[in-house]
Structures are given as C-alpha cells and as structure tokens.
N, C-alpha and C. Protein backbone atom coordinates (compact mmCIF):
# COMPACT_ATOMS: atom_id res chain seq x y z
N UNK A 1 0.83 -1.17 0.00
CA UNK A 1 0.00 0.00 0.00
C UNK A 1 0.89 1.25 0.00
N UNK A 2 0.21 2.39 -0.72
CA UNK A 2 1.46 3.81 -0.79
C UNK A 2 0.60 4.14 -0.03
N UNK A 3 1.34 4.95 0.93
CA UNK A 3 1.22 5.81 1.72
C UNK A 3 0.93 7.24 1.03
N UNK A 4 0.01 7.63 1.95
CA UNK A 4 -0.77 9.48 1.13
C UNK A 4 -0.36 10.60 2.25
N UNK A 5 0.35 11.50 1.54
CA UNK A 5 0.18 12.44 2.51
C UNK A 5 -0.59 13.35 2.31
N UNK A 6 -1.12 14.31 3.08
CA UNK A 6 -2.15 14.87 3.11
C UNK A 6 -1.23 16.55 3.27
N UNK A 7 -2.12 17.46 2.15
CA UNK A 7 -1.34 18.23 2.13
C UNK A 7 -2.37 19.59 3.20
N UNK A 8 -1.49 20.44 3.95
CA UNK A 8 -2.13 20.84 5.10
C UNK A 8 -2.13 22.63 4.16
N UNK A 9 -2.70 23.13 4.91
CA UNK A 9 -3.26 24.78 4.31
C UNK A 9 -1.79 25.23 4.63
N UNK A 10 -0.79 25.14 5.34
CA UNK A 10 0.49 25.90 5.54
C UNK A 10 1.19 25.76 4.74
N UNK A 11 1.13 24.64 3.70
CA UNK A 11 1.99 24.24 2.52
C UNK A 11 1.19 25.12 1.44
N UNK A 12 -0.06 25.19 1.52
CA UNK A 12 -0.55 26.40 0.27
C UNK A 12 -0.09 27.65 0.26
N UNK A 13 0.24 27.96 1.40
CA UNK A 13 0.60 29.63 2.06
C UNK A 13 1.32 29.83 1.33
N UNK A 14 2.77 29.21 0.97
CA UNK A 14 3.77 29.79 0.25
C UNK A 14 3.70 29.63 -1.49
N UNK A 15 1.94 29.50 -1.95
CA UNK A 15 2.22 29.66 -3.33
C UNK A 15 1.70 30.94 -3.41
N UNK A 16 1.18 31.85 -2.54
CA UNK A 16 0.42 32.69 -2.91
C UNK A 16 1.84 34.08 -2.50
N UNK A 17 2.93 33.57 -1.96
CA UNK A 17 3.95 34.46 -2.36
C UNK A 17 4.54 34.72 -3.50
N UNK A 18 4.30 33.18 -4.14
CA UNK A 18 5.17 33.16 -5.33
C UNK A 18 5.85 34.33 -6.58
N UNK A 19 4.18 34.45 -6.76
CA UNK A 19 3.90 35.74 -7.76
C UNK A 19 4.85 37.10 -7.36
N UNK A 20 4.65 37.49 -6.18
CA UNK A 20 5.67 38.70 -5.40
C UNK A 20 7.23 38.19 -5.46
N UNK A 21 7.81 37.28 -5.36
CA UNK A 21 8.56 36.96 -5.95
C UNK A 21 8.89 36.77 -7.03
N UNK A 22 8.53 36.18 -7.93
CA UNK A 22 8.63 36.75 -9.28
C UNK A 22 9.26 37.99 -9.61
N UNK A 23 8.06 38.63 -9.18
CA UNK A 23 8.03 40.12 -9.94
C UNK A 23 9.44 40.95 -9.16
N UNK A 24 9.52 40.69 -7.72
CA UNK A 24 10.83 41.00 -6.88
C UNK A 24 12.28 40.63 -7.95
N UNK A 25 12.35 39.39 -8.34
CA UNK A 25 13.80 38.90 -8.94
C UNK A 25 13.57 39.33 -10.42
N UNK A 26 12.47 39.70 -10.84
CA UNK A 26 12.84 39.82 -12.34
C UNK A 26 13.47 40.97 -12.71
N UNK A 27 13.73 42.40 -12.23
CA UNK A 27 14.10 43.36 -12.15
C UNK A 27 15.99 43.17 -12.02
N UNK A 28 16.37 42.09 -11.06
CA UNK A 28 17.49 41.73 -10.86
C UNK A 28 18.26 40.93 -11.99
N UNK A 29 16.98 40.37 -12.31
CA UNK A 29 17.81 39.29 -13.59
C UNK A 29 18.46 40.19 -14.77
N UNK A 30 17.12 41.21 -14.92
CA UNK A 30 16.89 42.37 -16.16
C UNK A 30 18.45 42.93 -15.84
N UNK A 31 19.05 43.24 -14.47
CA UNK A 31 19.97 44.03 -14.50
C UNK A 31 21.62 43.32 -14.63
N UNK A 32 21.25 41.67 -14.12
CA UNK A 32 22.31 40.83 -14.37
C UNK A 32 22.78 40.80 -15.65
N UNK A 33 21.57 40.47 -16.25
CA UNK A 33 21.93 40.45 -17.68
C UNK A 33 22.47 41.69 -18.65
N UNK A 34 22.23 42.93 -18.61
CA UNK A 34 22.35 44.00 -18.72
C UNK A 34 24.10 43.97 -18.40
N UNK A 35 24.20 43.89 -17.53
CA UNK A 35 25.78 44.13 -16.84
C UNK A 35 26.78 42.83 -17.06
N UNK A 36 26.03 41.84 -17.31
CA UNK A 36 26.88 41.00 -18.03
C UNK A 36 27.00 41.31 -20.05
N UNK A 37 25.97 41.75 -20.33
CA UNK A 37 26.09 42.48 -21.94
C UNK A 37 27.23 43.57 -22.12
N UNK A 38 27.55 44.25 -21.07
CA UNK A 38 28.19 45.80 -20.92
C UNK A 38 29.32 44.94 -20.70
N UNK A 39 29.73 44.07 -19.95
CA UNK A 39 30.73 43.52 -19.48
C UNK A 39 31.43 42.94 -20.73
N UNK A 40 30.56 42.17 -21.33
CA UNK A 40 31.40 41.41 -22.62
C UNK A 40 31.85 42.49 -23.77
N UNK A 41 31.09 43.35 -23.76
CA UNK A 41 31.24 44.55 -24.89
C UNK A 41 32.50 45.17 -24.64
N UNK A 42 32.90 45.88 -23.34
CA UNK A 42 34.31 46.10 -23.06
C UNK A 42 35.19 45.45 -22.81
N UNK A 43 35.52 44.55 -21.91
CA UNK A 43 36.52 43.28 -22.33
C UNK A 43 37.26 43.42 -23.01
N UNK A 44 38.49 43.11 -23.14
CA UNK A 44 39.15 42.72 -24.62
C UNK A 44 38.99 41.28 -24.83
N UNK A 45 38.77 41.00 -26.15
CA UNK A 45 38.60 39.60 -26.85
C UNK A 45 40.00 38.87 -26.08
N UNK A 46 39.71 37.70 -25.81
CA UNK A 46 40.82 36.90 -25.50
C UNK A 46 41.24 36.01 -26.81
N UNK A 47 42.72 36.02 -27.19
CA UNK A 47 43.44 34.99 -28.14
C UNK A 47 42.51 33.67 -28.08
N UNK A 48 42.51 32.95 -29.57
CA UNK A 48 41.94 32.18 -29.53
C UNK A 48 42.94 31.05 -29.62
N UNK A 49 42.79 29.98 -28.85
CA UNK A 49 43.93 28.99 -28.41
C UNK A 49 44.28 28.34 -29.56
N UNK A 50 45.68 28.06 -29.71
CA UNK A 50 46.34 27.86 -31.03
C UNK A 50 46.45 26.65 -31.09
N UNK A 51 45.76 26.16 -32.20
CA UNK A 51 45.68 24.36 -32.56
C UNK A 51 46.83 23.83 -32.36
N UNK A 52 47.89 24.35 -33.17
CA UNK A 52 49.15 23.39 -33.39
C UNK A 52 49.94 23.58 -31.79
N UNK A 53 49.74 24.20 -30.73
CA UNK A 53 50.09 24.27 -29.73
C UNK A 53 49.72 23.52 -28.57
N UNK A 54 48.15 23.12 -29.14
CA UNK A 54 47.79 21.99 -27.78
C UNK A 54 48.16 20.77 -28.10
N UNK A 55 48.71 20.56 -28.96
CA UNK A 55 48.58 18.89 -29.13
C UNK A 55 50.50 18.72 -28.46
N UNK A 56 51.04 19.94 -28.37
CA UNK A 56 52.28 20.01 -27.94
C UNK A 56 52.30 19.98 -26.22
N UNK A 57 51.16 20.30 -25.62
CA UNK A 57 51.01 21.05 -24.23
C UNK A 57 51.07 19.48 -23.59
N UNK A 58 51.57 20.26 -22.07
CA UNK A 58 51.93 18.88 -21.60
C UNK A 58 51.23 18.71 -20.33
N UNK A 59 50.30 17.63 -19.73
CA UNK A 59 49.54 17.81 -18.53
C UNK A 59 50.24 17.97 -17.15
N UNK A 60 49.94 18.69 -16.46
CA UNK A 60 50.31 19.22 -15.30
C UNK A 60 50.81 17.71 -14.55
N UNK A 61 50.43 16.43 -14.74
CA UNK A 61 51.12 15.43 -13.97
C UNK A 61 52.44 15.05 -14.65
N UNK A 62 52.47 15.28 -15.85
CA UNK A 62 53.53 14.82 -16.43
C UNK A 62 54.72 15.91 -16.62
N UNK A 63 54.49 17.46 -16.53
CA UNK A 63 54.97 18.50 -15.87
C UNK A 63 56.01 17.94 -14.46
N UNK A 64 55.10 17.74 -13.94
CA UNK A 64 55.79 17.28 -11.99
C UNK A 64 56.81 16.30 -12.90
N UNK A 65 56.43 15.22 -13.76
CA UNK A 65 57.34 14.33 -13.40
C UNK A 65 58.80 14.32 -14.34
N UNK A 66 59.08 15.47 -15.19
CA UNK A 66 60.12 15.69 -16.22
C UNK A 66 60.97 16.34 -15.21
N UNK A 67 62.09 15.51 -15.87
CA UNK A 67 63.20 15.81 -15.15
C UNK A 67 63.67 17.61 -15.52
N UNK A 68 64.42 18.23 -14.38
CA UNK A 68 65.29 19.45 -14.73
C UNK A 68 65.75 19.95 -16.08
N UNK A 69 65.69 20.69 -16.82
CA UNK A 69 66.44 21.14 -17.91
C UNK A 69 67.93 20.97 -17.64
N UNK A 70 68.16 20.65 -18.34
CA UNK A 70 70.02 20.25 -18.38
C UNK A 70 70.82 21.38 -18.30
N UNK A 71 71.74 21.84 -17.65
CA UNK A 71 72.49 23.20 -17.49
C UNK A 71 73.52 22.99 -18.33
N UNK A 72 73.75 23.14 -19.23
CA UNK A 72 75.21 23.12 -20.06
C UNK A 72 76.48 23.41 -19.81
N UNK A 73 77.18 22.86 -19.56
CA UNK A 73 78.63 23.46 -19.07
C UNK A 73 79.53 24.73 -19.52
N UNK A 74 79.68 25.52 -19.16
CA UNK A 74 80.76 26.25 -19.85
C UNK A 74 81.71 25.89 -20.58
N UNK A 75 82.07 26.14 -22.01
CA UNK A 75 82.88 26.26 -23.25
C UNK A 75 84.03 25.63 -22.34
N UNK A 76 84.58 24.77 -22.99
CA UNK A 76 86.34 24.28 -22.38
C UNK A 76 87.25 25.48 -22.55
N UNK A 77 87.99 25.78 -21.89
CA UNK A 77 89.06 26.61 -21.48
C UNK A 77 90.42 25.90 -22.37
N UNK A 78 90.43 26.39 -23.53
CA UNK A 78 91.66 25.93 -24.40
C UNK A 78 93.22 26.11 -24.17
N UNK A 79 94.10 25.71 -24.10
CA UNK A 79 95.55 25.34 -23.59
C UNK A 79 96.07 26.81 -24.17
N UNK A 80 95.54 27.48 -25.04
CA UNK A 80 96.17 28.66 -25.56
C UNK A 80 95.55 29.64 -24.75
N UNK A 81 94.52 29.40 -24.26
CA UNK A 81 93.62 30.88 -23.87
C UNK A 81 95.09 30.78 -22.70
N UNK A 82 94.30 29.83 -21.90
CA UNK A 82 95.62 29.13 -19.98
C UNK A 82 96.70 30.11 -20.44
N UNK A 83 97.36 29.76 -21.92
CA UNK A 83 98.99 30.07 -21.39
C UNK A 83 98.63 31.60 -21.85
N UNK A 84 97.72 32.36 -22.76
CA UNK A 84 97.73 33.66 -22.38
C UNK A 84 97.54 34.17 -21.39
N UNK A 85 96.96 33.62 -20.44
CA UNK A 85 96.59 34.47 -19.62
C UNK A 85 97.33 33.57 -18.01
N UNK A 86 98.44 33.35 -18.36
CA UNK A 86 99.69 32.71 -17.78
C UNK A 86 98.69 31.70 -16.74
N UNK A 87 98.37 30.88 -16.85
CA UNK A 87 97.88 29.84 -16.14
C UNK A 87 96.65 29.97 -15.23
N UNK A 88 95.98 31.28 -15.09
CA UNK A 88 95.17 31.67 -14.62
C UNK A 88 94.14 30.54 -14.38
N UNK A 89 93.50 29.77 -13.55
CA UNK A 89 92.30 29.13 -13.65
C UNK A 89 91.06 29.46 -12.44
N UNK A 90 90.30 29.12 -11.99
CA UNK A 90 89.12 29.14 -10.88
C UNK A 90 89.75 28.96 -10.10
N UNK A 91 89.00 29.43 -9.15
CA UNK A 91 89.74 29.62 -7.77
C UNK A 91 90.38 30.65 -7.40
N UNK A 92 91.96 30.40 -8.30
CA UNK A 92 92.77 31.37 -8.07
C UNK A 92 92.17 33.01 -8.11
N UNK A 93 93.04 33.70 -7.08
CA UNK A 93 93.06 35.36 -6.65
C UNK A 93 93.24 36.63 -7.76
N UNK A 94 92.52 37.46 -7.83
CA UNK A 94 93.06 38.21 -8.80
C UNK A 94 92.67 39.78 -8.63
N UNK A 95 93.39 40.38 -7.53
CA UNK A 95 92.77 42.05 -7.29
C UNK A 95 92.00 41.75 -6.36
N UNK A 96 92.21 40.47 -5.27
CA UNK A 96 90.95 40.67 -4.41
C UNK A 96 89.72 40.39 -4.77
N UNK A 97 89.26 40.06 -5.66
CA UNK A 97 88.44 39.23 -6.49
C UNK A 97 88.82 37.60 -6.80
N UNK A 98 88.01 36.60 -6.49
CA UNK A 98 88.07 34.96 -6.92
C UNK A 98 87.63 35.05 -8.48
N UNK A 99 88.63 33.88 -8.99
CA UNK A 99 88.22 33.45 -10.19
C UNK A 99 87.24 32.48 -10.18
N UNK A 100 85.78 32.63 -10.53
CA UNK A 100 84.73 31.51 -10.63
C UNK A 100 84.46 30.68 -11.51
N UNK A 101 84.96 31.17 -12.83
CA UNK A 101 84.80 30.38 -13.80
C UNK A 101 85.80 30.98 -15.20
N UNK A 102 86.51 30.12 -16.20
CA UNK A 102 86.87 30.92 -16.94
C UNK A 102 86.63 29.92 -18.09
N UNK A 103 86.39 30.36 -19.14
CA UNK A 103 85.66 29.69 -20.74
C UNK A 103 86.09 30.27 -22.25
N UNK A 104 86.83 29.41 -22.57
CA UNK A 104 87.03 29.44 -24.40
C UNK A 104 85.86 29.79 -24.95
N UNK A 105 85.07 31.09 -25.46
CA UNK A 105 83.94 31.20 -26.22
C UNK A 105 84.69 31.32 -27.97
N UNK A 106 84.62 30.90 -28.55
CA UNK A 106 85.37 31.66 -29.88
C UNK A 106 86.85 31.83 -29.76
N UNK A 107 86.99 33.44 -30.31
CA UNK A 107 88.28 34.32 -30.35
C UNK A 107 87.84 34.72 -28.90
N UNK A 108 87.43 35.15 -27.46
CA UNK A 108 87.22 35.01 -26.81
C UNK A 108 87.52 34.35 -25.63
N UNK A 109 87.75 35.01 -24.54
CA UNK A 109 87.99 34.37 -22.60
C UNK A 109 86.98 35.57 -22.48
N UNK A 110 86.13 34.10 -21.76
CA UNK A 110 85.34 34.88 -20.44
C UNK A 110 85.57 34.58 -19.47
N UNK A 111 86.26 35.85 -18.56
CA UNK A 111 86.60 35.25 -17.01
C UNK A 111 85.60 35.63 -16.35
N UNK A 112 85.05 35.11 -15.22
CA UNK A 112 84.02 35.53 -14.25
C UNK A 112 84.41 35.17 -12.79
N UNK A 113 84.26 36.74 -12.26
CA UNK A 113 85.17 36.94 -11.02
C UNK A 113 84.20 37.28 -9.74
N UNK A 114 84.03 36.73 -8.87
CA UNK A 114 83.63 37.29 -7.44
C UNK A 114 84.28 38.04 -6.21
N UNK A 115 83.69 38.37 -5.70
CA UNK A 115 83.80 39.07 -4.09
C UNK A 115 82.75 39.46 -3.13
N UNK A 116 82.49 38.44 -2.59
CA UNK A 116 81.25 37.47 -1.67
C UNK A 116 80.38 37.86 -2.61
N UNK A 117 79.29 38.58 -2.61
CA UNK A 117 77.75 38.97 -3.04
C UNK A 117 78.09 39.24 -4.56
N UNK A 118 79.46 39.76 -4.52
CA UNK A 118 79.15 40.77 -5.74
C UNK A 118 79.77 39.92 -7.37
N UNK A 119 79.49 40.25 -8.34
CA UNK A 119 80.13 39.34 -9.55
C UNK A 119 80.07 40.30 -10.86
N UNK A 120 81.32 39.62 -11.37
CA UNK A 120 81.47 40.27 -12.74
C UNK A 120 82.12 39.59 -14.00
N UNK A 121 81.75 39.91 -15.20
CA UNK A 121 82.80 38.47 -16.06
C UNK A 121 83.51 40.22 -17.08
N UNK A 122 84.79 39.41 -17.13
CA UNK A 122 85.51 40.20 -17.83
C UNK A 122 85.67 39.03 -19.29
N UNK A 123 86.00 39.89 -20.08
CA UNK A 123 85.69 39.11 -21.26
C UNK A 123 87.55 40.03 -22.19
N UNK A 124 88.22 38.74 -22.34
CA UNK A 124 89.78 39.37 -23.63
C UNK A 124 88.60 39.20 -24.88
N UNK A 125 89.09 39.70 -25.75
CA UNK A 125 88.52 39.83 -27.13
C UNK A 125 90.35 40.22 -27.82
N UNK A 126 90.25 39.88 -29.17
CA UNK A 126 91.30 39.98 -29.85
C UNK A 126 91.22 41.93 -30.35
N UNK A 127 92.20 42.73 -30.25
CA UNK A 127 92.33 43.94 -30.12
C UNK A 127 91.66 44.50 -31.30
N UNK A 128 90.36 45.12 -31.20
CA UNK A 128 89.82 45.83 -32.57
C UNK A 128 88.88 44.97 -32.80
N UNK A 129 88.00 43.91 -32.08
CA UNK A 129 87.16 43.06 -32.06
C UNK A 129 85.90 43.57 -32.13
N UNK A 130 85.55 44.74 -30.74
CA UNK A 130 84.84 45.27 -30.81
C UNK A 130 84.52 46.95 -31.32
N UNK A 131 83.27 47.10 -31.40
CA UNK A 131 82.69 48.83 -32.20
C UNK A 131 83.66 49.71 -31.08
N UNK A 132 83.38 49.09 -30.02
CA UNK A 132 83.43 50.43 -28.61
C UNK A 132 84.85 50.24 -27.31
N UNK A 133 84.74 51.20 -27.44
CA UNK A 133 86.93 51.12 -26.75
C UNK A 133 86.80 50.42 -25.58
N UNK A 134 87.86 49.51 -25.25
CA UNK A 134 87.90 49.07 -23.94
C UNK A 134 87.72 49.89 -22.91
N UNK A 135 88.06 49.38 -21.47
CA UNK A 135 88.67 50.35 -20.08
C UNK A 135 90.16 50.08 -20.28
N UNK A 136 90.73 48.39 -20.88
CA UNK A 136 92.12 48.32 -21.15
C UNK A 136 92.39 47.77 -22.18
N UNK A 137 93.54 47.54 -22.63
CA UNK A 137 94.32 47.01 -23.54
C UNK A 137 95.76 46.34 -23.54
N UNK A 138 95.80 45.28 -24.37
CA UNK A 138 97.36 44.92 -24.39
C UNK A 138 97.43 45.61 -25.71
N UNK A 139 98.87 44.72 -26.09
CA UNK A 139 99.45 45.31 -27.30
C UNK A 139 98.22 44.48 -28.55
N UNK A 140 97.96 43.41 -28.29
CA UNK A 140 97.34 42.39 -29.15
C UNK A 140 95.48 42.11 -28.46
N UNK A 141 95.60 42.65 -27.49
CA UNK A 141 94.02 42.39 -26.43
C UNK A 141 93.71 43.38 -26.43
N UNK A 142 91.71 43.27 -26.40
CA UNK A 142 91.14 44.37 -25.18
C UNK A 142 90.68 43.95 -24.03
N UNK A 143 90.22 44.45 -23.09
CA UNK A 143 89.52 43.72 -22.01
C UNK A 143 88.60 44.57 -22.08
N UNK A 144 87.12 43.47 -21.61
CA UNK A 144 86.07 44.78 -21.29
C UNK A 144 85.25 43.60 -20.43
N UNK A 145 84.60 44.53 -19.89
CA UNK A 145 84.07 43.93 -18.35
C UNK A 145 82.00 44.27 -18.50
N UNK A 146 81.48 42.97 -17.68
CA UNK A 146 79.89 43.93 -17.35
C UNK A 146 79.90 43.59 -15.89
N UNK A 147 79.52 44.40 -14.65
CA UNK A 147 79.70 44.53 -13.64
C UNK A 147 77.88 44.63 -13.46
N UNK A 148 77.87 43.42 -12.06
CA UNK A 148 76.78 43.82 -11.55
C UNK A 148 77.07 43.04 -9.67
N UNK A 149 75.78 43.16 -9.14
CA UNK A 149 76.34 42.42 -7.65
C UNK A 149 74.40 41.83 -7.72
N UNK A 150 75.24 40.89 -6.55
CA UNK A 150 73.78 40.20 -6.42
C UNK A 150 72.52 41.28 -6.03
N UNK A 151 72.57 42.39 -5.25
CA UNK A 151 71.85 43.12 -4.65
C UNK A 151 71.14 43.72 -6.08
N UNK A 152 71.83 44.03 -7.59
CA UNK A 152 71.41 44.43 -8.57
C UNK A 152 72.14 45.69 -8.82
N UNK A 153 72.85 46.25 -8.03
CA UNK A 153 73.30 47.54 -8.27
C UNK A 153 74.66 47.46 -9.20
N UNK A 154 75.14 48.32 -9.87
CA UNK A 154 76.55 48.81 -10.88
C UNK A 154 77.52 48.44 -10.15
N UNK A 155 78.47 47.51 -10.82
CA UNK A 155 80.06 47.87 -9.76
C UNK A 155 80.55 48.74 -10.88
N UNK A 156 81.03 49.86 -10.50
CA UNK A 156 82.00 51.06 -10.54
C UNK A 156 83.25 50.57 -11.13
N UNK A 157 83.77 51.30 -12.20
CA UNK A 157 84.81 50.92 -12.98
C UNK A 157 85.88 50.82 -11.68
N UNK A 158 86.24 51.42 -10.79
CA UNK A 158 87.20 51.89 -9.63
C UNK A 158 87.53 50.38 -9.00
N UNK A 159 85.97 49.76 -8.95
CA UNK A 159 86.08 48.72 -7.92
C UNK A 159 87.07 47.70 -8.91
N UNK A 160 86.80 47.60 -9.92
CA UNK A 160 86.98 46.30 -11.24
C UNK A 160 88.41 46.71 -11.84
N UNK A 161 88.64 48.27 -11.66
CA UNK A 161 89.93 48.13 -12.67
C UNK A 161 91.27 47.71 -11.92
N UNK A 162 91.88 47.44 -10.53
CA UNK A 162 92.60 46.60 -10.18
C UNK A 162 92.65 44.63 -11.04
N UNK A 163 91.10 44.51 -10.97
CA UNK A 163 91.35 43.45 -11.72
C UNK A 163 91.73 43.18 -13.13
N UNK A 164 91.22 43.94 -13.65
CA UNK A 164 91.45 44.30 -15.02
C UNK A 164 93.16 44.59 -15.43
N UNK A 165 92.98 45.39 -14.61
CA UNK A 165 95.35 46.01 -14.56
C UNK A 165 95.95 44.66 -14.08
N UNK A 166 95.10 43.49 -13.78
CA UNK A 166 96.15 42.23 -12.89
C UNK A 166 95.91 41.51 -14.42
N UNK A 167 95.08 41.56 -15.43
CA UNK A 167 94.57 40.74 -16.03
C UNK A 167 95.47 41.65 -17.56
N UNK A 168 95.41 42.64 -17.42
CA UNK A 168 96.23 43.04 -18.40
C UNK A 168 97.79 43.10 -19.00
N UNK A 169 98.47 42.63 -17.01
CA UNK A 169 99.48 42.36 -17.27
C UNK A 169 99.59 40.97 -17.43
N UNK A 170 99.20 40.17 -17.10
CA UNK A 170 99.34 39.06 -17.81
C UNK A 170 99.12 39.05 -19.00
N UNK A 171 98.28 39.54 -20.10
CA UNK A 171 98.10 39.48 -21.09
C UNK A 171 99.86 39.64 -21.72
N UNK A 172 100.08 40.95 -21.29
CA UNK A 172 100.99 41.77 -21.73
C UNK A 172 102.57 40.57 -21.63
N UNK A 173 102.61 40.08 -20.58
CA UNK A 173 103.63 38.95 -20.25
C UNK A 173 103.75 37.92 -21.22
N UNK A 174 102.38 37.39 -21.40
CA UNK A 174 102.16 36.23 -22.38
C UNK A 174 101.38 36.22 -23.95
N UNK A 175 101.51 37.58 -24.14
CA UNK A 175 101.26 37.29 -25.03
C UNK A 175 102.28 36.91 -26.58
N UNK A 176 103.33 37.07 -26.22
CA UNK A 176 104.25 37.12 -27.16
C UNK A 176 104.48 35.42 -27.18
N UNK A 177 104.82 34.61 -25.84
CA UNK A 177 104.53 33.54 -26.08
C UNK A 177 103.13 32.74 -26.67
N UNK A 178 102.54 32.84 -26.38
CA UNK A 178 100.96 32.34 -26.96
C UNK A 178 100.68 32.63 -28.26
N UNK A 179 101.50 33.36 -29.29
CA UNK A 179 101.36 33.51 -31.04
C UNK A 179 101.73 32.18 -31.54
C-alpha cells in the first residue's frame, strides 16, 4: 500500500507568495543580464587557443614528473687561452676578487670573477674586435668587463679596474709567447 500524505493549508501559504517573488527577482535578472552584456562589450577579446600548440602542451602530472632542464657546461678553457693568460684558472686570486669560472667562447675568454655577493665576467677579445673602446688594452688584447652584484646595483669601474690592470698584465707577459 502507498502511503498518502495529506497536504495541510500551511503548505498552500507559500504559493500565494510566489507571484511577489517573481516580480521581486525579475528586475534583478533584467539588470544581471544587462551588466553581463556591458561587461562582454568592453573586455578585450581573448586569443583564440592555437591548434598546433595543444597537441604540444603537456599535462600538469607529467609537468611534476620531467626531469630538470640540463644546465650546459661552460665552453672548455683551451691550452692557448691558460697560457695567455699565464695559467690563470678558478679559484685562483686576482685584485681581491676569486676566479669563478673561466671559458674558451670563440676568439674570446670569459673570465668571471667574485667578491662574496658581488660578480662580474671580464671578457679578452682579440684587439679591434669590438665597435666600442675598452677600459684596457694589451698590445694584441682588449679587455672589457659587465659589472653587476647580487643586490642588482653597478660595480664602478674603480672597484673592477685593479682586476682588469692584474689581467692586463698578464696578457701583456704572455702574449708574445701564446702567437
């Protein structure tokens, strides 16, 4: 047997609000909609997603699980750059500045020098290499430097050109051997 429920006069009560409701939210809708029309009209259009790019995209689980990008090593340091610049390697001192790294790019040494926070790579180039004049020179080199420190601020030619004058005389020493 189904069971009947019996519907009581307090359950009618709330159809005879209905109507007042209605008429209450329709004014709101009128204005939702309104302000969502105004909304899309100013907007700027968003790019439309580029076919040949999703089939490249990669899901966020398989994201997590790819390994690191590979860091490439710095250029080998060639037996000719060494003896120009008389055996100079990492580590070693130069003006109070550490040698951090030094690299065969090309015709090219890039040395890159620290002092705690702060860093800079000085770069030999073959003399007349570049548009714009060194800070030094050998007879056969230029040196030119970009100076920055971890904090982001300029190091000052003042601070760098001791290293540069340690780096020039070596040039100047070895370079006659190293032709």
């Amino acid at each position: 047997m189904i069971p009947v429920t019996a519907i009581s006069d307090a359950d009618d009560a709330g159809e005879h609000h209905a109507p007042a409701l209605r008429r209450a939210l329709l004014p709101v809708a009128i204005a939702a909609l309104a302000l969502g029309r105004i909304a899309w009209d100013y907007l700027p259009a968003l790019p439309a997603p580029d076919v040949a790019d999703q089939s490249e995209e990669v899901a966020p689980e398989e994201r997590r699980q790819a390994p690191p990008p590979r860091v490439e090593p710095p250029p080998p340091y060639t037996d000719a750059h060494r003896a120009l610049l008389g055996g100079l390697a990492p580590g070693d001192a130069l003006a109070g500045w550490r040698v951090r790294s030094i690299a065969s790019e090309e015709a090219e040494v890039v040395v890159e020098l620290e002092r705690g926070a702060a860093r800079t790579r000085v770069v030999v180039t073959d003399r007349g290499a570049r548009e714009h004049s060194p800070p030094r020179s050998s007879e056969r080199h230029d040196l030119f430097y970009d100076g920055f420190d971890a904090g982001g601020g300029p190091l000052g030619f003042g601070e760098l050109d001791p290293a540069l004058a340690e780096l020039e005389a070596r040039l100047r020493a070895h370079e006659g051997a190293a032709r």
